[in-house]
Every structure is written in C-alpha cells, then in structure tokens.
N, C-alpha and C. Protein backbone atom coordinates (compact mmCIF):
# COMPACT_ATOMS: atom_id res chain seq x y z
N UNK A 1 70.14 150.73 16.52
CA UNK A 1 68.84 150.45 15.92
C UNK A 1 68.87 150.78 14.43
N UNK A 2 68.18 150.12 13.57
CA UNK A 2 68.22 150.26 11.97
C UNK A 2 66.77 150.64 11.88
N UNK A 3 66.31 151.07 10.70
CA UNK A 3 64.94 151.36 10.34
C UNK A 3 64.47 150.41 9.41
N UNK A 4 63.54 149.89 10.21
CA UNK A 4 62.76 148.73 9.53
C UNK A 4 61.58 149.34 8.76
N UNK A 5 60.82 148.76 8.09
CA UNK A 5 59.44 148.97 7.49
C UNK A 5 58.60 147.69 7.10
N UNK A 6 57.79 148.37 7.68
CA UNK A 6 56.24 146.92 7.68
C UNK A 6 54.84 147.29 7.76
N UNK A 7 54.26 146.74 7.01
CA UNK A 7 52.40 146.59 6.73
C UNK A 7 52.20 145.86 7.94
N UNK A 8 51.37 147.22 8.53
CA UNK A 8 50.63 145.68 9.43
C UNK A 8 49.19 145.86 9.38
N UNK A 9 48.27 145.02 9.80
CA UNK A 9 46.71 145.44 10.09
C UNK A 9 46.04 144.98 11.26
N UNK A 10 45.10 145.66 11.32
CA UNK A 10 44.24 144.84 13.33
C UNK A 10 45.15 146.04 14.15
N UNK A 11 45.85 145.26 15.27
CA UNK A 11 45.76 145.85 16.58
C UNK A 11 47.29 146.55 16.95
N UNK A 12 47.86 146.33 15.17
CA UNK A 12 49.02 146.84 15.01
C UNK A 12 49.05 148.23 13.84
N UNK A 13 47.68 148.74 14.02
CA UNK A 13 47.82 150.07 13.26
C UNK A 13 46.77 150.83 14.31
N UNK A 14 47.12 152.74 13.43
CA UNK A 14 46.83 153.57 14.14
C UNK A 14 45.59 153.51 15.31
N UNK A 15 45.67 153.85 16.28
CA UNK A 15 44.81 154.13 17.31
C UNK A 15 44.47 152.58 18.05
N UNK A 16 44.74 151.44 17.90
CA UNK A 16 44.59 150.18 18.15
C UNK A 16 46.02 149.97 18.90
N UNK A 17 45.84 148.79 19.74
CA UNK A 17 46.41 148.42 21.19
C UNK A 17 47.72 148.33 20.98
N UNK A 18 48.10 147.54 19.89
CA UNK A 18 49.67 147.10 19.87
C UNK A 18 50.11 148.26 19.24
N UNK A 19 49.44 149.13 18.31
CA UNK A 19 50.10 150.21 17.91
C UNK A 19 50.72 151.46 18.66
N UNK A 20 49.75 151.78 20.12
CA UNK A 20 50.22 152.32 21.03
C UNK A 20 51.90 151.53 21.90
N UNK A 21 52.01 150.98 21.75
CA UNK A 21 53.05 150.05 22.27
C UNK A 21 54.26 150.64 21.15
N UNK A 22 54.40 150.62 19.80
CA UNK A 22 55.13 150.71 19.33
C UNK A 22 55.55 152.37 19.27
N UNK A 23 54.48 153.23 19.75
CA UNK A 23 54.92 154.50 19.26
C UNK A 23 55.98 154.99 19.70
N UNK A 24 56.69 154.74 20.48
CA UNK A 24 57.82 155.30 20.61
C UNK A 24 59.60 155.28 19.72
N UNK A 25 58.82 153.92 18.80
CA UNK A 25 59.68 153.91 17.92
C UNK A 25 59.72 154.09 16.60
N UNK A 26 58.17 154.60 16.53
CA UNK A 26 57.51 154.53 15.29
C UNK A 26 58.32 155.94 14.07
N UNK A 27 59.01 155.78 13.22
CA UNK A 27 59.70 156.94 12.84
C UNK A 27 58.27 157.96 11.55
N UNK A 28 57.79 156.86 10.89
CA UNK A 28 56.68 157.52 10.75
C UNK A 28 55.55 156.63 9.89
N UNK A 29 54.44 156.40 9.50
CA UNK A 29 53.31 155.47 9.11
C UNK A 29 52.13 156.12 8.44
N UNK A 30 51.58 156.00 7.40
CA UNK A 30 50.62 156.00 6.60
C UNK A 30 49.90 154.95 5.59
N UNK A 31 48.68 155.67 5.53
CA UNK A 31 47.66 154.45 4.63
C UNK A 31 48.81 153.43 3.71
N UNK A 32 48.33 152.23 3.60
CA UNK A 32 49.12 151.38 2.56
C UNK A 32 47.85 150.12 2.02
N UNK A 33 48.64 149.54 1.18
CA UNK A 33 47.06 148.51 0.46
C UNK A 33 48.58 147.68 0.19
N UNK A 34 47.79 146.01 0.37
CA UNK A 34 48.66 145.30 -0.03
C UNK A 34 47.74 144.14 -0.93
N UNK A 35 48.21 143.07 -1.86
CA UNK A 35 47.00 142.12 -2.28
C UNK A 35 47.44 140.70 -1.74
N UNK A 36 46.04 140.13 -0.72
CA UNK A 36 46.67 139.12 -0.36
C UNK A 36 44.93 139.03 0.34
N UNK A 37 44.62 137.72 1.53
CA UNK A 37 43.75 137.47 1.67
C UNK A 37 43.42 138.08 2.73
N UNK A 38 42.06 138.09 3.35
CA UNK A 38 41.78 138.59 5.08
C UNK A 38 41.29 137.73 5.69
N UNK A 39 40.98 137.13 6.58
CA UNK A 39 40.59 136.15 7.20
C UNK A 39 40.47 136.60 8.85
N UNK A 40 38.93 135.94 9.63
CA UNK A 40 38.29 136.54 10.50
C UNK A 40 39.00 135.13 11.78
N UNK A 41 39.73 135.07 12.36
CA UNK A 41 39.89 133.96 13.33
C UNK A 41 38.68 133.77 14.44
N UNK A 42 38.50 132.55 15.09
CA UNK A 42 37.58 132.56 15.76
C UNK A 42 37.44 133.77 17.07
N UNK A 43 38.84 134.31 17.55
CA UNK A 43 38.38 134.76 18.45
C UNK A 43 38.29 136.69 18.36
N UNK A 44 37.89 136.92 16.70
CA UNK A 44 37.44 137.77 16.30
C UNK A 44 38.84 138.93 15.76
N UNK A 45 40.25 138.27 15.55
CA UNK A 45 40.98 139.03 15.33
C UNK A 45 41.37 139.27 13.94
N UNK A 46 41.68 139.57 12.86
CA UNK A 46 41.92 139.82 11.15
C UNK A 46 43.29 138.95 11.25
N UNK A 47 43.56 138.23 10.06
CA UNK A 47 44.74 138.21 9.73
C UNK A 47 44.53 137.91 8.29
N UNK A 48 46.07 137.87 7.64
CA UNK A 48 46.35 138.07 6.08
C UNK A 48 47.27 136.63 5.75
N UNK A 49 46.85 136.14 4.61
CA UNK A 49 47.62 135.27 4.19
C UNK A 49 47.95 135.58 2.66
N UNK A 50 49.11 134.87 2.23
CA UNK A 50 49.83 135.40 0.63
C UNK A 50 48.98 135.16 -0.20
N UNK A 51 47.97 134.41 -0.09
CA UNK A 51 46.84 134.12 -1.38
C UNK A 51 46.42 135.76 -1.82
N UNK A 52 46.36 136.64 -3.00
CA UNK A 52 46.29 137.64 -3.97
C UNK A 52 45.33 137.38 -4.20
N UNK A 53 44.04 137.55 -3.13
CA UNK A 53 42.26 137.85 -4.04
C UNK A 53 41.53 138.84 -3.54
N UNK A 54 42.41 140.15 -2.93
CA UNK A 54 41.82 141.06 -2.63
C UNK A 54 42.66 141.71 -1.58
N UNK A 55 42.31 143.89 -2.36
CA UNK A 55 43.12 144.99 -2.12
C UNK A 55 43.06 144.86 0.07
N UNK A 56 44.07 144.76 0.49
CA UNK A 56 43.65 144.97 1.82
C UNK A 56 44.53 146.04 2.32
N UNK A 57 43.46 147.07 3.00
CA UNK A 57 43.87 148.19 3.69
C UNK A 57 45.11 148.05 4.93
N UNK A 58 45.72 148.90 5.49
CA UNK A 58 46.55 148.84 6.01
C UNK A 58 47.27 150.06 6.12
N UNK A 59 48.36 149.80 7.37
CA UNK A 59 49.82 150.76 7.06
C UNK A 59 51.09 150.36 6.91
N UNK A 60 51.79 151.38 6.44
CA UNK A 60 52.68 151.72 5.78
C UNK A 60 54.17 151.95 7.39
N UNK A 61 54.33 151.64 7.87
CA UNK A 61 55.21 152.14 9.42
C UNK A 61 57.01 151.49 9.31
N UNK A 62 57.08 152.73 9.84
CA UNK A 62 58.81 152.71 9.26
C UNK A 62 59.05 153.12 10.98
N UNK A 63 59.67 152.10 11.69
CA UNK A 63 60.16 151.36 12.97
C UNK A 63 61.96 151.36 12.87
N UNK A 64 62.18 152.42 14.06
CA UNK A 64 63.68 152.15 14.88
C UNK A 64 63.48 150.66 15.84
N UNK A 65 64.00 149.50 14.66
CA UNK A 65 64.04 148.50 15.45
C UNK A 65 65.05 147.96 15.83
N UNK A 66 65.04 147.39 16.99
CA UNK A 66 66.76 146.19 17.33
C UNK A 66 66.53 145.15 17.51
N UNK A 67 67.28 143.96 17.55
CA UNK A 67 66.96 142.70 17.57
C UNK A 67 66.34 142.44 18.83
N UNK A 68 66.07 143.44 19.81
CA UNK A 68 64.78 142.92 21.26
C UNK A 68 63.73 143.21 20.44
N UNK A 69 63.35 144.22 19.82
CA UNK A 69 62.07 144.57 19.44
C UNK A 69 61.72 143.60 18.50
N UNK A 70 62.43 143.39 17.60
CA UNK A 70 62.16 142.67 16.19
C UNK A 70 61.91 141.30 16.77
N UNK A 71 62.54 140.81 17.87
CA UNK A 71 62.13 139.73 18.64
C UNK A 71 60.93 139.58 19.10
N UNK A 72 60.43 140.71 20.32
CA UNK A 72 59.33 140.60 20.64
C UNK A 72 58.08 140.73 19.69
N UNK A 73 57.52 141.31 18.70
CA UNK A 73 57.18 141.20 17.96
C UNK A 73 56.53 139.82 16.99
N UNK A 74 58.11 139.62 16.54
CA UNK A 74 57.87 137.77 15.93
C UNK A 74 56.92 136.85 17.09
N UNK A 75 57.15 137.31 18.43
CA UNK A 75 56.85 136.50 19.79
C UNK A 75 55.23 136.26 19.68
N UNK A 76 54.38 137.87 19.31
CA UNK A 76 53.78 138.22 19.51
C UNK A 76 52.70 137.16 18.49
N UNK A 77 53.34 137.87 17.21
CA UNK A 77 52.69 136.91 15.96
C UNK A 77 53.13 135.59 16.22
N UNK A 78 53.51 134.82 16.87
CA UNK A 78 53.61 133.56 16.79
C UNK A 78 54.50 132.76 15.76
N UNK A 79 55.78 133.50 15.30
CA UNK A 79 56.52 133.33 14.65
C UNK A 79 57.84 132.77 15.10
N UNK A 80 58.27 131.35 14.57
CA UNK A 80 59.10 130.56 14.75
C UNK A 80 60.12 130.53 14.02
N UNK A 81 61.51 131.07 14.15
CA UNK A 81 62.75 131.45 13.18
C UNK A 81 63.03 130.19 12.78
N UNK A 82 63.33 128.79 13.51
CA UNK A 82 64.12 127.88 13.45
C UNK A 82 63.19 126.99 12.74
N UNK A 83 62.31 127.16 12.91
CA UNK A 83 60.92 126.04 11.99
C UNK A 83 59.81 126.96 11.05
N UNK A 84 59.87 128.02 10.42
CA UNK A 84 58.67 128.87 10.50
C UNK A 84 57.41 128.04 9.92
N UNK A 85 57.42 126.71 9.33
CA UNK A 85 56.26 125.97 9.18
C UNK A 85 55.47 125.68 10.12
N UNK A 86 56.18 126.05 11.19
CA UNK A 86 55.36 125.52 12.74
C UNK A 86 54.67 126.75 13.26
N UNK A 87 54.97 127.89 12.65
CA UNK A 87 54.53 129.01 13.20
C UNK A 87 53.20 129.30 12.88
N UNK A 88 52.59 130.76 13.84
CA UNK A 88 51.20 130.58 13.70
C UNK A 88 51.35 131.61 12.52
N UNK A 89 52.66 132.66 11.96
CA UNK A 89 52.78 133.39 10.95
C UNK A 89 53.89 133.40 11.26
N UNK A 90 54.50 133.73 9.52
CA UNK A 90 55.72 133.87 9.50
C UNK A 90 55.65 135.31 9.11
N UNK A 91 57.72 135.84 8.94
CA UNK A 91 57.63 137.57 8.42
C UNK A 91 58.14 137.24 7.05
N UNK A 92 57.69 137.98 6.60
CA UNK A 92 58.45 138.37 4.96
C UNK A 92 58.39 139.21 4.51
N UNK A 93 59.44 139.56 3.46
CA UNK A 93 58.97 141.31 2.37
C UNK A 93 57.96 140.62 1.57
N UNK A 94 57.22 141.57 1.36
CA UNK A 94 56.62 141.76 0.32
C UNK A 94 56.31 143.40 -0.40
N UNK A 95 55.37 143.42 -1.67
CA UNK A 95 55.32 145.00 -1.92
C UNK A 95 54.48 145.06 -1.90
N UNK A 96 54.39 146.63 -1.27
CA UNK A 96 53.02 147.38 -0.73
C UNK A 96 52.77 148.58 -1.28
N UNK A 97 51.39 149.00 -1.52
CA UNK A 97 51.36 150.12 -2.49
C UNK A 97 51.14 150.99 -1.28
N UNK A 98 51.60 152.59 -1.11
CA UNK A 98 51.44 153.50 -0.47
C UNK A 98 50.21 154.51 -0.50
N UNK A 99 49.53 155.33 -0.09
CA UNK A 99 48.54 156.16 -0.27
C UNK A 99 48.81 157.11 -1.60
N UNK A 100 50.41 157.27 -1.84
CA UNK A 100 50.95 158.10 -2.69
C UNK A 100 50.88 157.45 -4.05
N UNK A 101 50.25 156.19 -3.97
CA UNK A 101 50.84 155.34 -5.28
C UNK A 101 52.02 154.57 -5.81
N UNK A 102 52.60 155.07 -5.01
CA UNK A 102 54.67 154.37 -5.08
C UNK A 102 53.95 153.35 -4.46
N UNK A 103 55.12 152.01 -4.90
CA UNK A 103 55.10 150.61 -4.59
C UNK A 103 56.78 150.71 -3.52
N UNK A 104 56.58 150.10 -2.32
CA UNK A 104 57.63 149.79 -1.59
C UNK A 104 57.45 148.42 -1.25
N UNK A 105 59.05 148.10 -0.48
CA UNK A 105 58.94 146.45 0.08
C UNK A 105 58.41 146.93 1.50
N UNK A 106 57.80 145.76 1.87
CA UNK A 106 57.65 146.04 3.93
C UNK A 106 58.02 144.58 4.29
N UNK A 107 58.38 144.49 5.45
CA UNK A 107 57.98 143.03 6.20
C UNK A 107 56.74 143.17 6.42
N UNK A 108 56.16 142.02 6.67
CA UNK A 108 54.98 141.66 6.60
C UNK A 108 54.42 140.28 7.16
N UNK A 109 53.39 140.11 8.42
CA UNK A 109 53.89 139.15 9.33
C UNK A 109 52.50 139.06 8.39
N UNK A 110 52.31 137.22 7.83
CA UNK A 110 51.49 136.71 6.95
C UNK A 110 51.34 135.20 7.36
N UNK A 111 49.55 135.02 7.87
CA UNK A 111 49.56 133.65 8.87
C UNK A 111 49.68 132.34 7.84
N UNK A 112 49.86 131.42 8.71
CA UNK A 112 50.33 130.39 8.42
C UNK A 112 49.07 129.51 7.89
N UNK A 113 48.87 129.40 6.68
CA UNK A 113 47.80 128.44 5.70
C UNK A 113 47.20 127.21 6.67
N UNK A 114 48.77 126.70 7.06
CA UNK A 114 48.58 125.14 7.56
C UNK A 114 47.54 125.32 9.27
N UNK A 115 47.55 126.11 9.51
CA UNK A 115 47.05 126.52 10.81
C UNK A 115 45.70 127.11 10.86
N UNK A 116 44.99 127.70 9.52
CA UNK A 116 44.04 127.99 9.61
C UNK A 116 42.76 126.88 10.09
N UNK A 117 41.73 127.39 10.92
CA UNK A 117 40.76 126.03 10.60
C UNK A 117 39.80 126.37 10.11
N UNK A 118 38.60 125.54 10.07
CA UNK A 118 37.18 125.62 9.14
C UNK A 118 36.42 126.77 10.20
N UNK A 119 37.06 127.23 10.93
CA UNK A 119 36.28 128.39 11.89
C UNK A 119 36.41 129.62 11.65
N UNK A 120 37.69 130.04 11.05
CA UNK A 120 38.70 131.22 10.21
C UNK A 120 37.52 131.17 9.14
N UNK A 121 37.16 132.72 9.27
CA UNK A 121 36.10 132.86 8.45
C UNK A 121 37.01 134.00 7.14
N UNK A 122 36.67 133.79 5.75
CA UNK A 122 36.97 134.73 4.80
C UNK A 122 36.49 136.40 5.24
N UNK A 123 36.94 137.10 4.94
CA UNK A 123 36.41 138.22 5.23
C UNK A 123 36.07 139.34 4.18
N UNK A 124 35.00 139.35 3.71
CA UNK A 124 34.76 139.63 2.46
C UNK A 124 35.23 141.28 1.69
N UNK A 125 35.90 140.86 0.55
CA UNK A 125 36.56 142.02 0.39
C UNK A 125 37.64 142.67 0.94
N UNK A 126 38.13 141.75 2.18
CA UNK A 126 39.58 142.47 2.33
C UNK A 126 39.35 143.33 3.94
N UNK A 127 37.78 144.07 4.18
CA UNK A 127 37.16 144.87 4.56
C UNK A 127 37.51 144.67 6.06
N UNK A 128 38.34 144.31 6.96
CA UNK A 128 38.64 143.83 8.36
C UNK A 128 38.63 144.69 9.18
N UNK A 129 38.77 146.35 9.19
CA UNK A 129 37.98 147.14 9.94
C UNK A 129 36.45 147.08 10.25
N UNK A 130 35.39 147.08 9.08
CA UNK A 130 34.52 147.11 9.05
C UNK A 130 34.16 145.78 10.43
N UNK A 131 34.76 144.87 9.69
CA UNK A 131 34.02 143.67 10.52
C UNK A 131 34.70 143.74 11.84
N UNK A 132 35.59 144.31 12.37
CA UNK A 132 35.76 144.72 13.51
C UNK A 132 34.62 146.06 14.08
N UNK A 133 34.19 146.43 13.27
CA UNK A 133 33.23 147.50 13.94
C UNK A 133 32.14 146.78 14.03
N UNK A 134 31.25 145.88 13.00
CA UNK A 134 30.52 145.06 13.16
C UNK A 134 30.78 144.24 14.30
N UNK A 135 31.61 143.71 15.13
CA UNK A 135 31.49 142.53 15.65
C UNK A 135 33.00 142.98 16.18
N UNK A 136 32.95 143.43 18.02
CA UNK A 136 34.56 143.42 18.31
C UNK A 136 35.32 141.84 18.83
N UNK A 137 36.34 141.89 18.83
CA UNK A 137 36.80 140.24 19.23
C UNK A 137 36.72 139.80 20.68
N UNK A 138 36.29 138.36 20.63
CA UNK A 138 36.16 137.89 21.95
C UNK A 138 36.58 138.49 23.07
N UNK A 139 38.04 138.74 23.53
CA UNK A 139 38.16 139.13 24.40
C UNK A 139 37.89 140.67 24.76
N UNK A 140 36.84 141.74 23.92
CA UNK A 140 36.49 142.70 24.23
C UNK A 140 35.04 142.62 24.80
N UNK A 141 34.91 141.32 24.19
CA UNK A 141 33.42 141.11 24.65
C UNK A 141 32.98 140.91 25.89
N UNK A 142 33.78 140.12 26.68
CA UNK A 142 33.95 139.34 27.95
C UNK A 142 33.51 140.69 28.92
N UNK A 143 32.26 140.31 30.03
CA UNK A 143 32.40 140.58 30.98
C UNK A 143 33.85 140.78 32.03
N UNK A 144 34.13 141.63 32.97
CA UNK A 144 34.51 141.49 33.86
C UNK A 144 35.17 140.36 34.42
N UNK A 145 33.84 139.79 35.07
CA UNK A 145 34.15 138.64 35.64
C UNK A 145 34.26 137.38 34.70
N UNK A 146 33.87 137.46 33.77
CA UNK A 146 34.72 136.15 32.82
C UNK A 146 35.78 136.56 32.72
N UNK A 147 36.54 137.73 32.51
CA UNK A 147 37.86 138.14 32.48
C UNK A 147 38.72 137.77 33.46
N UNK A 148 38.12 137.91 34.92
CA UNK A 148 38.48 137.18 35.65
C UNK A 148 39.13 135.47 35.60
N UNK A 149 38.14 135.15 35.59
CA UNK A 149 38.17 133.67 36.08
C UNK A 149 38.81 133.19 34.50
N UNK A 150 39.18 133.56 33.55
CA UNK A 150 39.95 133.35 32.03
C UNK A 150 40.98 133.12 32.38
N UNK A 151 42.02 134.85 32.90
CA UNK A 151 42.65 134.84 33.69
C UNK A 151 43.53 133.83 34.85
N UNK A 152 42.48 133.46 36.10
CA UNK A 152 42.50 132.73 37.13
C UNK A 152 43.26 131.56 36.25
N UNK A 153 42.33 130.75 35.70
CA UNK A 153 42.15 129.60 34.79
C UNK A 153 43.71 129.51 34.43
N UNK A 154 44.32 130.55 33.45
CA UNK A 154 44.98 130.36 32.67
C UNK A 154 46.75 130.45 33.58
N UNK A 155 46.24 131.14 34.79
CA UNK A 155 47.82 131.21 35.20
C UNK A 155 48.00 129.96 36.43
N UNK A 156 46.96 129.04 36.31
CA UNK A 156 46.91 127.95 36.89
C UNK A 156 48.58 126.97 36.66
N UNK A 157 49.33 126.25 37.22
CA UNK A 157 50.62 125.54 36.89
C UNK A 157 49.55 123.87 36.77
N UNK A 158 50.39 123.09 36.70
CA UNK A 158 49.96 121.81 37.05
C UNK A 158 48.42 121.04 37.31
N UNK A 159 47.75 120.34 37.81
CA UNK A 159 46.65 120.31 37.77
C UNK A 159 46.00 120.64 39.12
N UNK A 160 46.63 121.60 39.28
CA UNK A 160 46.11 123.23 40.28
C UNK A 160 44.79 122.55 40.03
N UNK A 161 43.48 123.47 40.77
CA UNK A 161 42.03 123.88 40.54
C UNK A 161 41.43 124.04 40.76
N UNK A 162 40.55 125.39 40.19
CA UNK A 162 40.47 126.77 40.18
C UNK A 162 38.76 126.36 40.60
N UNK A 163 38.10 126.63 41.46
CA UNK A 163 36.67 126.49 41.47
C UNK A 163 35.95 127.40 40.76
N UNK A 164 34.53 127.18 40.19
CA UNK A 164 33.86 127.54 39.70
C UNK A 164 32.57 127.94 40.46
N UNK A 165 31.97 129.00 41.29
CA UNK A 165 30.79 128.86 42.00
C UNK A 165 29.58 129.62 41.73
N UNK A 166 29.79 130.08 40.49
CA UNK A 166 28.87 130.29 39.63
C UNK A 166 28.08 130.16 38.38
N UNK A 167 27.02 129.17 38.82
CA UNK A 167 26.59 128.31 37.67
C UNK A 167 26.61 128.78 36.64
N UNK A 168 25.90 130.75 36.71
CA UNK A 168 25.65 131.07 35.47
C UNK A 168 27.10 131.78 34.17
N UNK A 169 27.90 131.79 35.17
CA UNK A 169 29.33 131.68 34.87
C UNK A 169 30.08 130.97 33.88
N UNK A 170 29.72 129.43 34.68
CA UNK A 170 30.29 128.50 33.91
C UNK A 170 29.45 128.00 33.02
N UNK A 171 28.20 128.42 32.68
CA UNK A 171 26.94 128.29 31.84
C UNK A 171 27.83 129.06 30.17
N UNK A 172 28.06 130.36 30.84
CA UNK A 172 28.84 131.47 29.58
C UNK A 172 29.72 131.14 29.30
N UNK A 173 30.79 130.57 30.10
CA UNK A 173 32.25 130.32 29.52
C UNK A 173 32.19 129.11 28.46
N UNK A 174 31.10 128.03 28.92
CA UNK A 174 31.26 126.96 28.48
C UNK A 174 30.51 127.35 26.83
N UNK A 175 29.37 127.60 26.88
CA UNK A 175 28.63 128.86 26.00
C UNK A 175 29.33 129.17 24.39
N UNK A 176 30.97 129.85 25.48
CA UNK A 176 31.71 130.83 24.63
C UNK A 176 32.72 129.44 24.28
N UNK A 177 32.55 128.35 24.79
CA UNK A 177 33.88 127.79 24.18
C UNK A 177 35.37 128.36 24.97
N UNK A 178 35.33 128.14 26.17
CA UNK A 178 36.47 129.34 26.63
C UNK A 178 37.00 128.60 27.46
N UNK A 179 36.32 127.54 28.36
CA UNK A 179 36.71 126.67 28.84
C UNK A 179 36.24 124.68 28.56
N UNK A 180 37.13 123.78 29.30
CA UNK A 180 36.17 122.27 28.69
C UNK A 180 36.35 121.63 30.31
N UNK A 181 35.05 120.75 30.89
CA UNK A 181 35.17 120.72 31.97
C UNK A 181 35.85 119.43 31.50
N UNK A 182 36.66 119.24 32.89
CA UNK A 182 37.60 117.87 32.92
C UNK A 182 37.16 116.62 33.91
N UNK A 183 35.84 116.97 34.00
CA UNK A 183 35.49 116.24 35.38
C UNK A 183 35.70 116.83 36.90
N UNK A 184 36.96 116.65 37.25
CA UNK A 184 37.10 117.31 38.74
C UNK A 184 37.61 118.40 38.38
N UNK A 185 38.04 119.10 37.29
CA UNK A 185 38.91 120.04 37.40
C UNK A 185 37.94 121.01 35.96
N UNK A 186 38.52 122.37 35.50
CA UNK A 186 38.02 123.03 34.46
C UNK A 186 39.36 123.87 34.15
N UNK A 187 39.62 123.84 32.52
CA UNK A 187 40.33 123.96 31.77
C UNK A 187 40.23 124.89 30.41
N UNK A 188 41.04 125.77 29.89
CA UNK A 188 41.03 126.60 28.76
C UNK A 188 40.53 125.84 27.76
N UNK A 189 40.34 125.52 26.51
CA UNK A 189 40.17 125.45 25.60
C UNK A 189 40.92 125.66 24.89
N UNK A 190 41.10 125.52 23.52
CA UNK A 190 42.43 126.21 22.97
C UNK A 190 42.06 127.83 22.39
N UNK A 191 40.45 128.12 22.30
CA UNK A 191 39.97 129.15 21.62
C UNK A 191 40.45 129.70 23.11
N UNK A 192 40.03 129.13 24.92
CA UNK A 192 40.46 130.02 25.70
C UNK A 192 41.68 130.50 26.05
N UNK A 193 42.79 129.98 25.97
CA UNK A 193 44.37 130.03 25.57
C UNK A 193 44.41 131.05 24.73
N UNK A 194 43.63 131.42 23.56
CA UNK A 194 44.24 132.16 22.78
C UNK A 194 43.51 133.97 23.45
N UNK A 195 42.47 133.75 24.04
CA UNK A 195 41.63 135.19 24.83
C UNK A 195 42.48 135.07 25.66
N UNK A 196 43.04 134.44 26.85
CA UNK A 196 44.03 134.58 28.09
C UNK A 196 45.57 135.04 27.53
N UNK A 197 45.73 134.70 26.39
CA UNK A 197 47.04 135.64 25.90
C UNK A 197 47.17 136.86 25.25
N UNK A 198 45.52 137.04 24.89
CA UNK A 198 45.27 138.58 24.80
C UNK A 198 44.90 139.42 25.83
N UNK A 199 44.79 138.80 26.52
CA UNK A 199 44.32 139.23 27.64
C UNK A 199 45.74 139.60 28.94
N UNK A 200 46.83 138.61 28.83
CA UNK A 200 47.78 138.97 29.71
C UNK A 200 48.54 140.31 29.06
C-alpha cells in the first residue's frame, strides 16, 4: 500500500457514511479549503466542479491505499479510467490549502460539467454542509417503506414486476420522482436509480 492524499467533501469526510468506511486506512485528515464550485444534485448530495468561484470547505486525508481501494472508490464516484468524459467525475491533483495555511496537492474526485443538469442546483458560497443541515438528501428522507419498495424495484432483473398495493405509496414515490409507471409494470426513474444505489 502507498499513501495517497485527497480532498474530499459530503459523505466522504469526518463523521459522515463513506468516511466511516475508510477509517481503517485513514493515516490521518484535517480541515482543508479548496477553490472550485459546489453544486446541490437533485437527490440532495454536494459535489465540486474545477470552475474557481468559491473557497470550499473540506478535508485534507492522507489514505494507505492499493489498487482495490483506489478502485473501489473511482467505482463509487462514478469514475471511468478508459473514457473519463463519460464519467459521472473524474480524479485529479489539484492544490489544496490546509487549516495550517501550507498549500498541498490532493486527488480530488471533481464531477463531470457534461453531466450536470438544470436540476443541479449552485450552492451558494461553497456552504454544502450548511445546506445539508438545511435540507438532508433524498434517500435520508424516505420513509421505511418507500425504502422498501425503492429497493424491491431496483433489484428487479428483466421485466420482472414488482406490485404496488398501496395507493398512497405509489401517490409518494411518484410525488418524489422515484419511480415512472410503465403501464403494466413500475420502474426507477433515473433520480430513483441514483437513491437505490445509495441505498444498496
């Protein structure tokens, strides 16, 4: 394993989901600021793109990584080695200022422009904690039983299908944009595809 270093923000810093995942390799991580954009995706998660119009908070995490980890990871962000134009983010260095004031390089998984849509909301000031405290992301929101049947839905093969027997159910999902009925059958969405992979 080599020691990597990377900015990340959202659900890949302290006390947040993916960050618990990494601690075991984590060699060590603190405050960092990088300049680049923030942006709110529809299904309420932060991400950063290279556009430079504002300081965004973050860390600083220096990772015993190997090419499984550094793999899974890219997997995670939606990062494509062989095409990265196709990806939903690619990795790159860039420099990051530290809490200390020193400037270092990090990798830095930074989404893909071409992929954003008119739903990707700016996030003003950089501020993507905040608006995570304001407002947590879709799939924290979800009842139970929409969690369920998201779920159900999503590990469906072929044109399987999954009944629905609760009106007020499929009243919310449809509501949330989470599913699109197909006529005889009911189906993710692509906003629901993206809650069922946070969700697995």
């Amino acid at each position: 394993m080599t020691t990597m270093r990377f900015f990340m923000i959202g659900s890949w810093t302290e006390g947040m989901f993916h960050f618990q995942k990494l601690m075991p390799f984590i060699v060590s991580y603190e405050p960092a600021t990088i300049q680049a954009t923030a942006y709110r995706l529809p299904i309420g998660f932060p991400i950063i793109t290279e556009d430079k119009t504002a300081t965004i908070h973050g860390q600083f995490i220096e990772l015993k990584a190997d090419s499984t980890l550094l793999a899974l990871m890219d997997t995670l962000h939606g990062v494509k080695a062989v095409e990265p134009a196709k990806g939903l983010h690619y990795r790159t260095q860039a420099t990051v200022t530290k809490a200390s004031g020193q400037t270092d390089t990090a990798e830095v998984y930074f989404y893909n422009p071409k992929k954003l849509t008119a739903k990707a909301a700016v996030i003003a000031d950089g501020l993507w904690k905040q608006s995570l405290e304001t407002q947590q992301p879709l799939p924290m929101q979800l009842t139970e039983k929409q969690k369920t049947y998201v779920l159900k839905l999503g590990a469906v093969k072929g044109r399987d299908i999954v009944p629905i027997n609760d009106l007020a159910l499929y009243r919310e999902l449809m509501k949330l944009e989470l599913i699109v009925d197909k006529g005889r059958r009911l189906a993710l969405s692509s906003l629901g595809k993206d809650v069922y992979n946070h969700l697995v």
